[in-house]
Protein backbone atom coordinates (compact mmCIF):
# COMPACT_ATOMS: atom_id res chain seq x y z
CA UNK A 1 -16.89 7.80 22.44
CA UNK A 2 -15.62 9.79 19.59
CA UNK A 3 -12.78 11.78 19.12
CA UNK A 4 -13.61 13.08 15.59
CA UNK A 5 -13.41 17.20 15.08
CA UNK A 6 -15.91 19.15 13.11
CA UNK A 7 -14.84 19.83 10.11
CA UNK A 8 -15.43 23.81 10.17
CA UNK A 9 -14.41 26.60 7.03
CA UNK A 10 -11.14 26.56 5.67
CA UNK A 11 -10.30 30.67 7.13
CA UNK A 12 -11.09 29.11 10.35
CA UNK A 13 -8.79 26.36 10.64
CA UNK A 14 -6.30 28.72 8.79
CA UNK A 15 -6.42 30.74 11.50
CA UNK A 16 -6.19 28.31 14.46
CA UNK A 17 -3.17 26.93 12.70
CA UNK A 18 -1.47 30.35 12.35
CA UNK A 19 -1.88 31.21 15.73
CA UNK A 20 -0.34 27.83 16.96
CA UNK A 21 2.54 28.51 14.77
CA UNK A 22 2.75 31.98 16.17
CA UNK A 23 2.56 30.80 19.82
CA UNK A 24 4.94 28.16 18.97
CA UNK A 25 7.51 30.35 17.12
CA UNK A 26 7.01 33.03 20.23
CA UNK A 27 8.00 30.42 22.94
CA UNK A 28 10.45 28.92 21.08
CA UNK A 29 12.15 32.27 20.79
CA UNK A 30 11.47 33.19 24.19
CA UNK A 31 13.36 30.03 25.61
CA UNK A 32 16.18 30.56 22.98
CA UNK A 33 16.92 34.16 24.14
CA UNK A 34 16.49 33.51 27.59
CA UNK A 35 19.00 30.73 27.51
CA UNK A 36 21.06 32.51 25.17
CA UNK A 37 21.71 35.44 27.47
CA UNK A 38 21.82 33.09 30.63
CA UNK A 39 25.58 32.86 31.89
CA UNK A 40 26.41 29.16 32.53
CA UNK A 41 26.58 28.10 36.01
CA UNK A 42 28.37 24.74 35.66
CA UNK A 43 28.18 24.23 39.65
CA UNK A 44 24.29 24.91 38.92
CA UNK A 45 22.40 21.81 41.13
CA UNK A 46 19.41 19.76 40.22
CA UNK A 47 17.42 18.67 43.40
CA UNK A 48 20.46 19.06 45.53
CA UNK A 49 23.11 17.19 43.07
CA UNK A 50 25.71 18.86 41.29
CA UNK A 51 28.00 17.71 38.40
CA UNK A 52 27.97 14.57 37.14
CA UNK A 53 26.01 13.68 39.90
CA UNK A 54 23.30 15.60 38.56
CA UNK A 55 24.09 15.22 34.84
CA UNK A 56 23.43 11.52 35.65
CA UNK A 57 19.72 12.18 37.52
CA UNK A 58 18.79 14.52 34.92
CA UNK A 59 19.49 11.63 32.10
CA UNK A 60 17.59 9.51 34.54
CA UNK A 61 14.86 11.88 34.36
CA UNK A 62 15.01 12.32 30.80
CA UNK A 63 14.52 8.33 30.60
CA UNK A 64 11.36 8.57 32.32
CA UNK A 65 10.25 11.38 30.01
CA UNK A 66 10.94 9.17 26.81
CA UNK A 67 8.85 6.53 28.44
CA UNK A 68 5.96 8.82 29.48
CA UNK A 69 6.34 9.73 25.59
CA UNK A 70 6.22 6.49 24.65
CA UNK A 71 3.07 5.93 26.55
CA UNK A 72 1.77 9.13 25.40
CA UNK A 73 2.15 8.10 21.67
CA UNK A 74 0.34 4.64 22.72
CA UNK A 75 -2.27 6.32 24.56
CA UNK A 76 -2.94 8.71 21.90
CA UNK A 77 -3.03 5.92 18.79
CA UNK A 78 -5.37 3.78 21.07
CA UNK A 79 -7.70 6.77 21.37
CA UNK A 80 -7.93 8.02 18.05
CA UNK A 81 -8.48 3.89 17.24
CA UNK A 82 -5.17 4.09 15.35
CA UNK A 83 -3.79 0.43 17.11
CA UNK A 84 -4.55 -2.74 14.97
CA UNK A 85 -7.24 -4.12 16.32
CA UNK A 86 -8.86 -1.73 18.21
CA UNK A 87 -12.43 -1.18 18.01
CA UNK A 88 -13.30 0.48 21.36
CA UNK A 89 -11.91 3.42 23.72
CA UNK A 90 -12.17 2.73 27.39
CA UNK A 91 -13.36 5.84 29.22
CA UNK A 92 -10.03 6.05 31.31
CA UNK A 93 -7.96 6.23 28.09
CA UNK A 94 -8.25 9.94 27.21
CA UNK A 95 -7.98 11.06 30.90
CA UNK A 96 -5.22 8.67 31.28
CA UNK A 97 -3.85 10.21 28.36
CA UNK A 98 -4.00 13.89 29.66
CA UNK A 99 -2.84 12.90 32.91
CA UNK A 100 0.23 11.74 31.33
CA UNK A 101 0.90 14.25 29.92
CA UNK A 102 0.91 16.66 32.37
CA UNK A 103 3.17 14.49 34.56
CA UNK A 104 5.66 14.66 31.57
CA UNK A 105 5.79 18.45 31.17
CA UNK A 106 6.03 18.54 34.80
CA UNK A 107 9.21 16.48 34.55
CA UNK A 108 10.49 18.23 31.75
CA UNK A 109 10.62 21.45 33.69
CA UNK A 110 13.35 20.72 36.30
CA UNK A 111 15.98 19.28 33.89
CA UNK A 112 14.70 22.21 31.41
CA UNK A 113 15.94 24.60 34.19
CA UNK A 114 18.90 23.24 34.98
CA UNK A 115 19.98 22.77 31.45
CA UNK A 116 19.21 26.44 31.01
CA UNK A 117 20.94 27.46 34.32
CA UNK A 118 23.78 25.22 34.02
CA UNK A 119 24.68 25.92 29.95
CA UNK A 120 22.40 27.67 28.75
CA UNK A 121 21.81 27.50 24.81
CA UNK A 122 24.25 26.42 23.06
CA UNK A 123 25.53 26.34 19.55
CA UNK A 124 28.77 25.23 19.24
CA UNK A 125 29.44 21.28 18.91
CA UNK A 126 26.69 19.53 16.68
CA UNK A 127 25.75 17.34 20.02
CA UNK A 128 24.63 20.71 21.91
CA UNK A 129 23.72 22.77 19.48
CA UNK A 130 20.91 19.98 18.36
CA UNK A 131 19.76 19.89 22.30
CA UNK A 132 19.37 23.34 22.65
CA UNK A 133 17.57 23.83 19.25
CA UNK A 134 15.26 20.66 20.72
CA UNK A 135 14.87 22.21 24.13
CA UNK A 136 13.26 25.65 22.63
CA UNK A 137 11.17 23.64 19.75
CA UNK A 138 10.02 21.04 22.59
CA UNK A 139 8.30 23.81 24.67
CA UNK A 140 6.99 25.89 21.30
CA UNK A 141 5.54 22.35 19.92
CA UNK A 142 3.97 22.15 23.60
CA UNK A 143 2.44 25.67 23.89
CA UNK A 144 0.90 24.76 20.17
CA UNK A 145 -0.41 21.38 20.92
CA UNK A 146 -2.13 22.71 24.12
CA UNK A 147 -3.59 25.68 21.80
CA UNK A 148 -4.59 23.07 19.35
CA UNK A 149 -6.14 20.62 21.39
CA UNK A 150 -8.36 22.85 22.41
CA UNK A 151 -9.76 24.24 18.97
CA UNK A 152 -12.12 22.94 16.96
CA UNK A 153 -11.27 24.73 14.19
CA UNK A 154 -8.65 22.52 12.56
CA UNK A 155 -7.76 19.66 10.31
CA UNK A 156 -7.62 16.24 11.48
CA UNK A 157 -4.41 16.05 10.57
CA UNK A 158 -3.06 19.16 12.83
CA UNK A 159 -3.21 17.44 16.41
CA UNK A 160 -1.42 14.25 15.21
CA UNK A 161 1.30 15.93 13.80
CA UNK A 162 1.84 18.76 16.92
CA UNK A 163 2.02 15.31 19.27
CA UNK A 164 4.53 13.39 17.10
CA UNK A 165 6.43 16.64 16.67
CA UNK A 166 6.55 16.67 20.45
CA UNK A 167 7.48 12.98 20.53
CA UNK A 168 10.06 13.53 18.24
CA UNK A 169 11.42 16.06 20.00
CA UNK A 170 11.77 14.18 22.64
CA UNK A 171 13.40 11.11 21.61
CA UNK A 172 16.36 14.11 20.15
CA UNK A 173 16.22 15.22 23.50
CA UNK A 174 16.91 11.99 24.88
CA UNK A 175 19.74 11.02 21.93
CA UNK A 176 21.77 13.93 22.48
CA UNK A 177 21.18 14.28 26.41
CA UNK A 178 20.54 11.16 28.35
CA UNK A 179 21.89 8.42 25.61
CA UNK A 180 24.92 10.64 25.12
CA UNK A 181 25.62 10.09 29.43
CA UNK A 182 24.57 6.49 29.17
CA UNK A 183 27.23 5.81 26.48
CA UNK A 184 30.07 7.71 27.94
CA UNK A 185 29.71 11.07 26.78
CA UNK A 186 29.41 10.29 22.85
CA UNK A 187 26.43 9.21 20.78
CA UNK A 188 26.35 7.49 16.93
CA UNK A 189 25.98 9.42 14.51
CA UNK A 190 27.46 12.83 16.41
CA UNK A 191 30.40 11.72 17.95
């Protein structure tokens, strides 16, 4: 089974490309505004917890995200026969590999809205202000990577770098969220 792309005109893939960056950009600055102009609820709840009852289950949650990630990155190298070694894809790989992916985003959401309810964005402290700026580029890099997934009318190199841009963002999320609970409210390198 292969996962190579047609290599199509260059004013083609251009404009695939620009319109992922477009959708990106718009999403990003969609999630931005709307958390910027959200008033922080601090006694906001996630699934019924509140405070650092629910600061801890969303860094629980975010745990499982950077593992789904993880898998996703493995999943992804495996099918584009990027793993030493590897010679053949298994049918269940790619489906796998979209399955997984949905079940991350589907995480994402709840701690995304409670973050959003409970702080909103924020720019003041290095620690938050890189979250939020993560938080709006993870669900731009997402709307993009769905757009180009499903074009044909890019460079090989396009896909690979919208996933690791998503993985990426992430493992950020993850530092400055879930690590920074983990260690007792401070993380290397931003403390």
């Amino acid at each position: 089974m292969s996962h190579a792309r047609p290599v199509l005109r260059r004013p083609e893939a251009g404009l695939a490309l620009a319109l992922a960056f477009v959708v990106a950009a718009a999403v990003f600055v969609a999630v931005f505004l709307f958390g910027r102009a959200n008033t922080p609820d601090y006694t906001a709840t996630l699934f019924g917890q509140a405070d650092t009852d629910a600061v801890r289950l969303k860094a629980q949650l975010a745990t499982g995200v950077l593992g789904l990630a993880a898998l996703q990155l493995l999943l992804a190298l495996w099918m584009y026969r990027r793993l030493p070694g590897v010679r053949r894809v298994p049918g269940p790989v790619p489906i796998t590999h979209r399955i997984v992916g949905v079940v991350l985003f589907a995480l994402s959401v709840p701690i995304a809205v409670h973050c959003v309810r409970a702080y909103g964005v924020q720019l003041t402290g290095s620690r938050a202000a890189l979250h939020s700026i993560a938080g709006c580029f993870f669900y731009g890099a997402f709307a993009a990577k769905v757009l180009l997934v499903r074009s044909l009318r890019l460079p090989g190199w396009a896909l690979p770098l919208a996933g690791g841009a998503l993985v990426v963002a992430v493992v950020v999320l993850w530092y400055t969220s879930a690590l920074w609970h983990f260690n007792g409210d401070t993380v290397p390198a931003l403390s």
